[in-house]
PDB file of N, CA and C in Angstrom:
ATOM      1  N   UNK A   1       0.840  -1.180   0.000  1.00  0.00           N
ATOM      2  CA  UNK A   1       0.000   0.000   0.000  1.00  0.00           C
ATOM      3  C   UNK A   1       0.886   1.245   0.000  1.00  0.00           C
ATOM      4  N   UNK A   2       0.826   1.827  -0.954  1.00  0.00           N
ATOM      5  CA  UNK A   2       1.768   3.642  -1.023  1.00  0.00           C
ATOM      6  C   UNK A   2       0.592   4.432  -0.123  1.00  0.00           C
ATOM      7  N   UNK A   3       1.946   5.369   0.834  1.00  0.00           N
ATOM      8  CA  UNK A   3       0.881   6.203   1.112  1.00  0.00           C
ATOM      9  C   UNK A   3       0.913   7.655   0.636  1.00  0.00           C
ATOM     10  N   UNK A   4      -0.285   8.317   0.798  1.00  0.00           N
ATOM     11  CA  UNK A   4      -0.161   9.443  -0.286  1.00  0.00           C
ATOM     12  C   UNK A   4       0.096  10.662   0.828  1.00  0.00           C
ATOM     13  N   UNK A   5       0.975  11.550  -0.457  1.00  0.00           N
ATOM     14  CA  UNK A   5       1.501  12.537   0.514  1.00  0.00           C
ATOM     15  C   UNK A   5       1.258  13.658  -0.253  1.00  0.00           C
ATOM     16  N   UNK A   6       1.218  14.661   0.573  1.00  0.00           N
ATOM     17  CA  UNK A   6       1.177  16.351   0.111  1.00  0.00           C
ATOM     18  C   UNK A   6       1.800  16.775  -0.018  1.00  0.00           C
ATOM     19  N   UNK A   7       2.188  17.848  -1.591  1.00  0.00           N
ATOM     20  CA  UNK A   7       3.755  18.186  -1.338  1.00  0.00           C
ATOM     21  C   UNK A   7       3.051  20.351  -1.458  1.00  0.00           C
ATOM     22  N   UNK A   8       2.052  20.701  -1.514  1.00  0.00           N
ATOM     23  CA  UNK A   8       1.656  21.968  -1.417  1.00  0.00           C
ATOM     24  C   UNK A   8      -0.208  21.832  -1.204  1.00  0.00           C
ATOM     25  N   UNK A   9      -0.352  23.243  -0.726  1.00  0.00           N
ATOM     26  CA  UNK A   9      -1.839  23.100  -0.564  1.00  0.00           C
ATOM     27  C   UNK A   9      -2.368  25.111  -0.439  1.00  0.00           C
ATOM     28  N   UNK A  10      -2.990  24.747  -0.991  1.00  0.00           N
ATOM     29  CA  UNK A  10      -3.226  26.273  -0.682  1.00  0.00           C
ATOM     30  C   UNK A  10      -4.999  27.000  -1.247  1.00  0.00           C
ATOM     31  N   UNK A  11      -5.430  27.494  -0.248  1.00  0.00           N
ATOM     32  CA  UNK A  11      -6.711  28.103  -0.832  1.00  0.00           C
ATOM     33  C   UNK A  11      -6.477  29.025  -1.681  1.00  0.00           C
ATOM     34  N   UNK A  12      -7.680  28.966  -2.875  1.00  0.00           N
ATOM     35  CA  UNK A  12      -7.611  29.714  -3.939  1.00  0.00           C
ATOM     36  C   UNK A  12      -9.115  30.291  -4.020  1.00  0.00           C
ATOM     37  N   UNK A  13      -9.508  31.218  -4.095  1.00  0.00           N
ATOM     38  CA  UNK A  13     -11.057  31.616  -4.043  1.00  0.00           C
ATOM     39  C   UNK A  13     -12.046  30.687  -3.106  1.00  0.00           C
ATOM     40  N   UNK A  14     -12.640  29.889  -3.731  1.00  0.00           N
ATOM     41  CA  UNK A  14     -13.796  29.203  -2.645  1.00  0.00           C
ATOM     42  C   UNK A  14     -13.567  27.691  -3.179  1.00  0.00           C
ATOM     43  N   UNK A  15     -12.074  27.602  -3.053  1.00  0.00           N
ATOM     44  CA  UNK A  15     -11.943  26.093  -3.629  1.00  0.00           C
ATOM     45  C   UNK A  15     -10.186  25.877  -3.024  1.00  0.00           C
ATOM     46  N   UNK A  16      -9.853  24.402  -2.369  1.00  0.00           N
ATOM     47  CA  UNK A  16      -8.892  24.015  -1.569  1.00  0.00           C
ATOM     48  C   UNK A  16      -7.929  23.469  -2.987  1.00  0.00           C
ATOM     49  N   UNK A  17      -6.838  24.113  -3.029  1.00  0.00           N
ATOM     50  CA  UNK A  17      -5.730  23.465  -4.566  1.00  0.00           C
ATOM     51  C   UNK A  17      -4.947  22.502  -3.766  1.00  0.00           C
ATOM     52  N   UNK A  18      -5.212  21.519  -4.157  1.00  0.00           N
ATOM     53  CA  UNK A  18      -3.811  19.978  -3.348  1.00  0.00           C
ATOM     54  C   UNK A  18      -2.948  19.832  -4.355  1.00  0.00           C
ATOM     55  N   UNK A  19      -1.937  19.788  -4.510  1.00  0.00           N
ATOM     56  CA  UNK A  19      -0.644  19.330  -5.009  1.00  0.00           C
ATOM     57  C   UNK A  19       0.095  17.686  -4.169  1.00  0.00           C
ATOM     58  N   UNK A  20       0.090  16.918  -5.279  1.00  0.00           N
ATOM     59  CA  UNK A  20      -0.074  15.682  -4.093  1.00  0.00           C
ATOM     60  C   UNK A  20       1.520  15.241  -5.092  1.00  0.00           C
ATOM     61  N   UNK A  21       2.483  14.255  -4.407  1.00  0.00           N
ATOM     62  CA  UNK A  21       3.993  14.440  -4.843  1.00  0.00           C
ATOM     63  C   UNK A  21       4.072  13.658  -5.459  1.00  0.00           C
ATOM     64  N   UNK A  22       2.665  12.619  -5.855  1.00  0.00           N
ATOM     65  CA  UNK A  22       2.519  11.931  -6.910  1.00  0.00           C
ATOM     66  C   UNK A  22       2.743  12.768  -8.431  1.00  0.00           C
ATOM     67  N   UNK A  23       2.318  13.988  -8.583  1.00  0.00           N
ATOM     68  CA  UNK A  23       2.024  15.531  -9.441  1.00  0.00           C
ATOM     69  C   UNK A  23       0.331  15.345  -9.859  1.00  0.00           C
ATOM     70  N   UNK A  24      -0.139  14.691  -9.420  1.00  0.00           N
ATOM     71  CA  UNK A  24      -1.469  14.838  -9.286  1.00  0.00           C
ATOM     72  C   UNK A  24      -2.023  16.584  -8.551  1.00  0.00           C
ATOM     73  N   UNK A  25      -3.039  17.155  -8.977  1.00  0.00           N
ATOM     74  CA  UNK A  25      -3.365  18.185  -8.124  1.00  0.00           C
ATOM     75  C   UNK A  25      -4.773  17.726  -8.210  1.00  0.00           C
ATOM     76  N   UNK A  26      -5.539  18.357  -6.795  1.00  0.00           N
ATOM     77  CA  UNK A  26      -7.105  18.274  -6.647  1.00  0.00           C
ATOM     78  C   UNK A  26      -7.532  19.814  -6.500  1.00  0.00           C
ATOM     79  N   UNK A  27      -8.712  19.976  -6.897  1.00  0.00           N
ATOM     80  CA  UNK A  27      -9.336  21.224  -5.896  1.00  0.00           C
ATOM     81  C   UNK A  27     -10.332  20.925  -5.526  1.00  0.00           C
ATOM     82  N   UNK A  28     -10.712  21.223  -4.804  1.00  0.00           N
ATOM     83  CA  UNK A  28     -12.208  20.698  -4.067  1.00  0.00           C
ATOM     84  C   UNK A  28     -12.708  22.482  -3.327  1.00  0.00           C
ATOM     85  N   UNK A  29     -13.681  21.845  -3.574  1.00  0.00           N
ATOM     86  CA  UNK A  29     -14.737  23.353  -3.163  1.00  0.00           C
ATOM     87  C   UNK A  29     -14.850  23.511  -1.990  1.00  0.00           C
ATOM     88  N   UNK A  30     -14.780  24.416  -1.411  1.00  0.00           N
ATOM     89  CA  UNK A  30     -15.179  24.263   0.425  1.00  0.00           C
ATOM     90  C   UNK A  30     -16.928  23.794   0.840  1.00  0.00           C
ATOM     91  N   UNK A  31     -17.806  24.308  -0.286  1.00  0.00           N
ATOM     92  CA  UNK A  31     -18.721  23.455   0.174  1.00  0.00           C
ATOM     93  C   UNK A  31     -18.828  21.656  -0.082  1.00  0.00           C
ATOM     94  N   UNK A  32     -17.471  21.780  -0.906  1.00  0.00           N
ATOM     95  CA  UNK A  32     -18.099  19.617  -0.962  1.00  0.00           C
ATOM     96  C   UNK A  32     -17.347  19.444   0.171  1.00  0.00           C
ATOM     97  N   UNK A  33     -16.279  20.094   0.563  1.00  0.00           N
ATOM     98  CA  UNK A  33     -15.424  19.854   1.464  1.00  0.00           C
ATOM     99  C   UNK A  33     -15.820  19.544   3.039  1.00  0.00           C
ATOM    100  N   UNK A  34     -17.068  20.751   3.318  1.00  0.00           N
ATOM    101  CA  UNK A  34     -17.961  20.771   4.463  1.00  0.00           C
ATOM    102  C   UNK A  34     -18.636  19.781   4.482  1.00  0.00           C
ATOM    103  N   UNK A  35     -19.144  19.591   3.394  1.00  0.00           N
ATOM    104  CA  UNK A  35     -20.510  18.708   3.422  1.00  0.00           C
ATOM    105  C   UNK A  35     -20.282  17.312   3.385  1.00  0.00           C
ATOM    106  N   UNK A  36     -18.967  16.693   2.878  1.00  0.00           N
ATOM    107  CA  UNK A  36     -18.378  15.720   3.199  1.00  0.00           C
ATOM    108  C   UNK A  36     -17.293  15.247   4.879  1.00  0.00           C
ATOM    109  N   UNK A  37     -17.620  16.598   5.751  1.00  0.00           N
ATOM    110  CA  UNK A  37     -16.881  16.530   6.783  1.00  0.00           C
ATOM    111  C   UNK A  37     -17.063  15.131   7.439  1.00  0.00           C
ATOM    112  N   UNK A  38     -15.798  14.629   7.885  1.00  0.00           N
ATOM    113  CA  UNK A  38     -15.914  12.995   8.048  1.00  0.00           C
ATOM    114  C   UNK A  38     -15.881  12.742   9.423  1.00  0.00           C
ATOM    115  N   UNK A  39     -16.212  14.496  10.585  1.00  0.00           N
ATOM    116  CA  UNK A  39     -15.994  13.700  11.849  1.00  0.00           C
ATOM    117  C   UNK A  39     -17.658  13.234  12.216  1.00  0.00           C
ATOM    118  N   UNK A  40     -17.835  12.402  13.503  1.00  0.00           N
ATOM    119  CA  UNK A  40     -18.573  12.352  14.254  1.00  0.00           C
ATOM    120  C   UNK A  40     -20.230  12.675  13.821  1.00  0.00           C
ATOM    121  N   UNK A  41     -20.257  14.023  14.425  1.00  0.00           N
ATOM    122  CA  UNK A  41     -20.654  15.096  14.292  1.00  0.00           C
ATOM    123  C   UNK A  41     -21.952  15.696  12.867  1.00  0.00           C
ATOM    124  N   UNK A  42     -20.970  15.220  11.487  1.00  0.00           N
ATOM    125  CA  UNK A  42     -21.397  15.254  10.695  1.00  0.00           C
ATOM    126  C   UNK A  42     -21.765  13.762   9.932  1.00  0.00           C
ATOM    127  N   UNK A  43     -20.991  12.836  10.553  1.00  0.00           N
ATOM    128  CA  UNK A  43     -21.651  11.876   9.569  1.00  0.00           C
ATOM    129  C   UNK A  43     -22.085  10.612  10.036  1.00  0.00           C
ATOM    130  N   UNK A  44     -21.772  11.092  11.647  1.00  0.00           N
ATOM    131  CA  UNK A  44     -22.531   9.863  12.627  1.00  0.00           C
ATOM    132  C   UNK A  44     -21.648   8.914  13.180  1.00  0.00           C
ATOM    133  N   UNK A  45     -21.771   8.281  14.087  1.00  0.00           N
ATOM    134  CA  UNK A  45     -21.594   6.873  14.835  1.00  0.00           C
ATOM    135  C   UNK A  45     -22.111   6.111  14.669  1.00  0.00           C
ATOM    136  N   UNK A  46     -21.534   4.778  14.925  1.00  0.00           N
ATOM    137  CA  UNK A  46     -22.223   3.621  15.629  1.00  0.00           C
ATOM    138  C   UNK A  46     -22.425   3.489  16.707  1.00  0.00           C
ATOM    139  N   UNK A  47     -24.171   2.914  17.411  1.00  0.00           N
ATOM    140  CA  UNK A  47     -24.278   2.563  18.541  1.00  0.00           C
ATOM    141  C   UNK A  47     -23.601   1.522  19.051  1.00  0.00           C
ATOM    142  N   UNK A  48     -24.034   1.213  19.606  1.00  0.00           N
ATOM    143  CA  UNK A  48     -23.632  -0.240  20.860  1.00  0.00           C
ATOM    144  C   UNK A  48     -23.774  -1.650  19.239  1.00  0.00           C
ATOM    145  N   UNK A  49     -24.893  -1.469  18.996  1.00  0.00           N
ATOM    146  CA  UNK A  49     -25.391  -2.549  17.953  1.00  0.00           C
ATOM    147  C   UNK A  49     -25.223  -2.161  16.035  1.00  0.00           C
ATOM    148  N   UNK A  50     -23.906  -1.132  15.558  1.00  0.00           N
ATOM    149  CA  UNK A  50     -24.026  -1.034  14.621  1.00  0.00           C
ATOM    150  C   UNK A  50     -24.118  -0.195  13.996  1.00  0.00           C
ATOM    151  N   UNK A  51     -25.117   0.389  14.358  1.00  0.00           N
ATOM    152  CA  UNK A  51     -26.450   0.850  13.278  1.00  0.00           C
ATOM    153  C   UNK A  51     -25.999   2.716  13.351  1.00  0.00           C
ATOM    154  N   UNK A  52     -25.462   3.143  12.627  1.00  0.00           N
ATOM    155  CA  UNK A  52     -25.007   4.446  12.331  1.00  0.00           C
ATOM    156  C   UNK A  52     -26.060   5.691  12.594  1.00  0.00           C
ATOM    157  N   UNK A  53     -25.985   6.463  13.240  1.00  0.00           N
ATOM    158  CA  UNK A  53     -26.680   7.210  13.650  1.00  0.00           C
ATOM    159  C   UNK A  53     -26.947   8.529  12.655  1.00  0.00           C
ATOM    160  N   UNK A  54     -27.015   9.256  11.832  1.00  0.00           N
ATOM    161  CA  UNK A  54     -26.461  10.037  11.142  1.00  0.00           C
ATOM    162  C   UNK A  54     -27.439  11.225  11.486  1.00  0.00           C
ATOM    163  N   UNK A  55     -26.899  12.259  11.786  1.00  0.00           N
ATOM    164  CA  UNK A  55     -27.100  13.644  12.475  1.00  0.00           C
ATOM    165  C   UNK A  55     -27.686  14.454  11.274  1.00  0.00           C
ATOM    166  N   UNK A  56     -28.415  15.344  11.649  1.00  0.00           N
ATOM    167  CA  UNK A  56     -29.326  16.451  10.333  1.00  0.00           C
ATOM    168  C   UNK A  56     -28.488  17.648  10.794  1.00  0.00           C
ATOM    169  N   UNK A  57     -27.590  17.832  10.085  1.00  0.00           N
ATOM    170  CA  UNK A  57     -26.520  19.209   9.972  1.00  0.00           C
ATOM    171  C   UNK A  57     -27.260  20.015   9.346  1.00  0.00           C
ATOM    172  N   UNK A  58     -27.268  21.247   9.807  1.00  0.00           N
ATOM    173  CA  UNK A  58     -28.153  22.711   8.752  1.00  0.00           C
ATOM    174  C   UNK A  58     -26.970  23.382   8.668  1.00  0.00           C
ATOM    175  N   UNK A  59     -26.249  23.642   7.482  1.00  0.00           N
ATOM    176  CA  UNK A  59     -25.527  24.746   7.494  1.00  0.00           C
ATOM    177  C   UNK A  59     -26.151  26.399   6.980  1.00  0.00           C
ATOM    178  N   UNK A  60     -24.981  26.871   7.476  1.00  0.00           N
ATOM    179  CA  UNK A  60     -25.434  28.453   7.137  1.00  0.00           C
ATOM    180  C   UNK A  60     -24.202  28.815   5.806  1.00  0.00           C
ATOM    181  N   UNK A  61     -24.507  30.130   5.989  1.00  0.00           N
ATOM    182  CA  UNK A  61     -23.615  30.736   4.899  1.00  0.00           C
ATOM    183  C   UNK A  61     -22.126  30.526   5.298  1.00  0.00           C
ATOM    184  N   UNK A  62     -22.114  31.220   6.273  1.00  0.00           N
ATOM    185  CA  UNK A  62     -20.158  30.943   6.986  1.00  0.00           C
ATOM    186  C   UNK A  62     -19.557  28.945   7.268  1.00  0.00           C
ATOM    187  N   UNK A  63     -20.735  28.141   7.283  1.00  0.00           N
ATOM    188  CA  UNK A  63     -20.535  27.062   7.250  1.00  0.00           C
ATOM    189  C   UNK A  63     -19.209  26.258   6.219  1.00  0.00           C
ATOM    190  N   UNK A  64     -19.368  27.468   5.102  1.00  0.00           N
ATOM    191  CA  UNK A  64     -18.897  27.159   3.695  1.00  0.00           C
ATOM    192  C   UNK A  64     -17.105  28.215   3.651  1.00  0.00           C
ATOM    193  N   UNK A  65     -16.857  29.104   4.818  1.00  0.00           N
ATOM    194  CA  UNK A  65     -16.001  29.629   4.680  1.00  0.00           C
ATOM    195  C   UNK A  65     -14.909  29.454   5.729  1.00  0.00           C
ATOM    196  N   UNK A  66     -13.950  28.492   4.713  1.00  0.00           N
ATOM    197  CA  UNK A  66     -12.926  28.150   5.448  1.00  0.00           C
ATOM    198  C   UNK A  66     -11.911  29.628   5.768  1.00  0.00           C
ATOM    199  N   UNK A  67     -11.206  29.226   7.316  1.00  0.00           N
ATOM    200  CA  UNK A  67     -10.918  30.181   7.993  1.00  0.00           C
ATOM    201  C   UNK A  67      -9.478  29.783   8.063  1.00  0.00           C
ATOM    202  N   UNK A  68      -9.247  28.814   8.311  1.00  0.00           N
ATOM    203  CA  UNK A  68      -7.520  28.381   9.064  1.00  0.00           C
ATOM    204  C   UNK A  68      -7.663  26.351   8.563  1.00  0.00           C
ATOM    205  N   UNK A  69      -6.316  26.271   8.235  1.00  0.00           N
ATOM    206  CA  UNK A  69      -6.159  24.831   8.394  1.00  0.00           C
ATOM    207  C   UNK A  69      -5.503  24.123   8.809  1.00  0.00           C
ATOM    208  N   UNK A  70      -4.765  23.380   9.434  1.00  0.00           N
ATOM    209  CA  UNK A  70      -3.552  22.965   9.890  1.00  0.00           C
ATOM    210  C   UNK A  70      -3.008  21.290   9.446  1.00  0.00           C
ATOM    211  N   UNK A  71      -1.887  20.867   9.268  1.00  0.00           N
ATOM    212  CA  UNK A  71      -1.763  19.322   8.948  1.00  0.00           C
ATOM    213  C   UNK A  71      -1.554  18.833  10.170  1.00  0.00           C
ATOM    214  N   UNK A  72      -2.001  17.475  10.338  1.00  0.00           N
ATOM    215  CA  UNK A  72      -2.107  16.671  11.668  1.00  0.00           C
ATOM    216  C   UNK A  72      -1.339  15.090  11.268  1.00  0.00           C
ATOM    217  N   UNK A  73      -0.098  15.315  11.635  1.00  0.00           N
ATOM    218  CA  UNK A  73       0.592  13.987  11.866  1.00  0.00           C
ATOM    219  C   UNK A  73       1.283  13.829  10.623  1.00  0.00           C
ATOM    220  N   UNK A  74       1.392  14.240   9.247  1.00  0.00           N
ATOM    221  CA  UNK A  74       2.088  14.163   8.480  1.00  0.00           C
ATOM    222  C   UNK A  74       0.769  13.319   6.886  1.00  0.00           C
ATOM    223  N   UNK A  75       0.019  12.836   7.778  1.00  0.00           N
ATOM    224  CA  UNK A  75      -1.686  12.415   6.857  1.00  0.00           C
ATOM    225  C   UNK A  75      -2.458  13.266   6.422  1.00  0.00           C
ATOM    226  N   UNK A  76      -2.608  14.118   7.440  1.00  0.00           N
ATOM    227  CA  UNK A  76      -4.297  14.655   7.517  1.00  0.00           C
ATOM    228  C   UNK A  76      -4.501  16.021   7.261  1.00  0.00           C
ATOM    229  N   UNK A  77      -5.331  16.577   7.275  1.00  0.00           N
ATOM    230  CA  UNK A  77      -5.622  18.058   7.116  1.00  0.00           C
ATOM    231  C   UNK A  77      -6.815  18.517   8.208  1.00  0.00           C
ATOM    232  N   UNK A  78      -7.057  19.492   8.930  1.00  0.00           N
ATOM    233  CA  UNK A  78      -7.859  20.170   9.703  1.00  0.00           C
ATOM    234  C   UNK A  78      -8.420  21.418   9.579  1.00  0.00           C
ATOM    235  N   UNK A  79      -9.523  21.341   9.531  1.00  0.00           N
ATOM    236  CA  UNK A  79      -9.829  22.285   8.230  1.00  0.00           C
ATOM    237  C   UNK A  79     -10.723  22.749   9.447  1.00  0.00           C
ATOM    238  N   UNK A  80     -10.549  24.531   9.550  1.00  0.00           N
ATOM    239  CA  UNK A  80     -11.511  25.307  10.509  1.00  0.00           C
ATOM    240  C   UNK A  80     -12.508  26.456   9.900  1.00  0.00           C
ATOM    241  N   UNK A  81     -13.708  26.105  10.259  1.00  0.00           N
ATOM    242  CA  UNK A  81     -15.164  26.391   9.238  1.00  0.00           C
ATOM    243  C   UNK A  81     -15.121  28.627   9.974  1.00  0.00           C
ATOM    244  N   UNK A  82     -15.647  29.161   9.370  1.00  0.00           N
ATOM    245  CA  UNK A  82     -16.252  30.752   9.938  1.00  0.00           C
ATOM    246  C   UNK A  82     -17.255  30.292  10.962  1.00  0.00           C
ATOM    247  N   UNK A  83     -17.965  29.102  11.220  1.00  0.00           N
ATOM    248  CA  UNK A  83     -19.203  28.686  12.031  1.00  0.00           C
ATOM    249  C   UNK A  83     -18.585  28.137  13.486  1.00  0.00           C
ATOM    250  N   UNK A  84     -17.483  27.908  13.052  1.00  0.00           N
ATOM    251  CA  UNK A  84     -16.457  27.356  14.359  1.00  0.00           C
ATOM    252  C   UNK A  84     -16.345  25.884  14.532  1.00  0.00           C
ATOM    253  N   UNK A  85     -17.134  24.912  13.518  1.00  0.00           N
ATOM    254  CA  UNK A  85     -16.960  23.700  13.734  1.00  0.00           C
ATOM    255  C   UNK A  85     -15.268  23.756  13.001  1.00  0.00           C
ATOM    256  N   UNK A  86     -14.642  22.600  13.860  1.00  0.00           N
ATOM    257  CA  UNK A  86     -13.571  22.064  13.536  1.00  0.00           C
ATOM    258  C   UNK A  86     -12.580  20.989  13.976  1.00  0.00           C
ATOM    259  N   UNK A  87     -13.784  20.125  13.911  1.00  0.00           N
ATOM    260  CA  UNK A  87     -13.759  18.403  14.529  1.00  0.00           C
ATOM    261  C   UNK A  87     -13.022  17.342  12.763  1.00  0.00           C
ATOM    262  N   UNK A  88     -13.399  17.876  12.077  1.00  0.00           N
ATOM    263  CA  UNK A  88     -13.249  16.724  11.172  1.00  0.00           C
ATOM    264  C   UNK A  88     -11.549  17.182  10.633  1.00  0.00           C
ATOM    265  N   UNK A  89     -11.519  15.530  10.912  1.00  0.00           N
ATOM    266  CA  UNK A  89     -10.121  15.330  10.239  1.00  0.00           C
ATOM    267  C   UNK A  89      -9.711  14.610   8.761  1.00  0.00           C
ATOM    268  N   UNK A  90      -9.122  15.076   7.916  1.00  0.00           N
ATOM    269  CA  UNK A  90      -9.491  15.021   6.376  1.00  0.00           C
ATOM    270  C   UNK A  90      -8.022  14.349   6.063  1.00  0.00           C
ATOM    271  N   UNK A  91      -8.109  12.977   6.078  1.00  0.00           N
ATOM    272  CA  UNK A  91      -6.528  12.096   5.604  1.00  0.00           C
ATOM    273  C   UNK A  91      -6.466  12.420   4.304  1.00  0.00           C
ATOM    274  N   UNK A  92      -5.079  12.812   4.133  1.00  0.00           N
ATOM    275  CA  UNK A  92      -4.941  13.263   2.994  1.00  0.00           C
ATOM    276  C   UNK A  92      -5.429  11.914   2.032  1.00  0.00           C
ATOM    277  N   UNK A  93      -5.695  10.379   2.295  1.00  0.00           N
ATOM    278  CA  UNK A  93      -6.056   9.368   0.974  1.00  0.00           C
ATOM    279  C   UNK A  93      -7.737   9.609   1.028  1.00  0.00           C
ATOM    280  N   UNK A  94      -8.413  10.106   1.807  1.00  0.00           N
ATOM    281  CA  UNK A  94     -10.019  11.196   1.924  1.00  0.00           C
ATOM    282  C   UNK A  94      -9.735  11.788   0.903  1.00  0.00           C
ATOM    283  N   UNK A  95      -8.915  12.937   0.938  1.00  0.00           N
ATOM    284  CA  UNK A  95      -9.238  14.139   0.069  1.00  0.00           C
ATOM    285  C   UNK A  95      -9.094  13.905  -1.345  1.00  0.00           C
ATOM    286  N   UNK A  96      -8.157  12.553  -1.474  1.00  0.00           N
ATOM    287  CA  UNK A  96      -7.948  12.434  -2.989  1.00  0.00           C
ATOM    288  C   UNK A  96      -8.837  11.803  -3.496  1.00  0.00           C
ATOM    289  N   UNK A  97      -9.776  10.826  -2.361  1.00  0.00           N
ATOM    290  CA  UNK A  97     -10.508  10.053  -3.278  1.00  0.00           C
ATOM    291  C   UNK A  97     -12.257  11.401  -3.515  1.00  0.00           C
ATOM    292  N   UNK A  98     -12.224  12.237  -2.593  1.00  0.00           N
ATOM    293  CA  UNK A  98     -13.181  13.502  -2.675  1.00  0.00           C
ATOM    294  C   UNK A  98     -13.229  13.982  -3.921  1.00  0.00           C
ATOM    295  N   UNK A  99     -12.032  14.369  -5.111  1.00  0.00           N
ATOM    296  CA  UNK A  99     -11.425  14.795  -6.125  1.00  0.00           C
ATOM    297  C   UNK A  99     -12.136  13.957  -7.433  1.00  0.00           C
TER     298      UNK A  99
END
């Protein structure tokens, strides 16, 4: 299994540019980006028995405007919303398959 790595990243208008060191690049929109958020929160648990719980998120307008991001562990990306959510953690092999 290769694992995939980031070699630049940078917001460009209302869309995230990945540069991946494969020379692949992605952009992804901040709203697929939100709306695909992969923590908890947004896309649910399992109970005790399974069965995925999945939460009714309402976003607003600032929902969609990324503010700050940071990399986590040398994988991931952390992406912090204008609404203040900023639970979901985005492995960088997430974001490519998002693309």
């Amino acid at each position: 299994m290769s694992v995939i790595k980031l070699k630049q990243l940078a917001p460009i208008g209302n869309e995230l540019a990945l540069a991946w060191e494969d020379g692949e690049e992605s952009f992804l929109s901040f709203d697929h980006l939100r709306k695909s958020c992969p923590c908890a929160a947004c896309q649910g648990e399992p109970d005790v028995t399974g069965k995925v719980l999945v939460p009714k998120v309402a976003h607003v307008g600032k929902s969609f405007e990324l503010v700050r991001y940071e990399i986590v562990g040398g994988y991931a990306l952390q992406l912090y919303w204008a609404d203040g959510h900023n639970t979901g953690i985005y492995s960088f092999d997430y974001l490519r398959g998002l693309s």
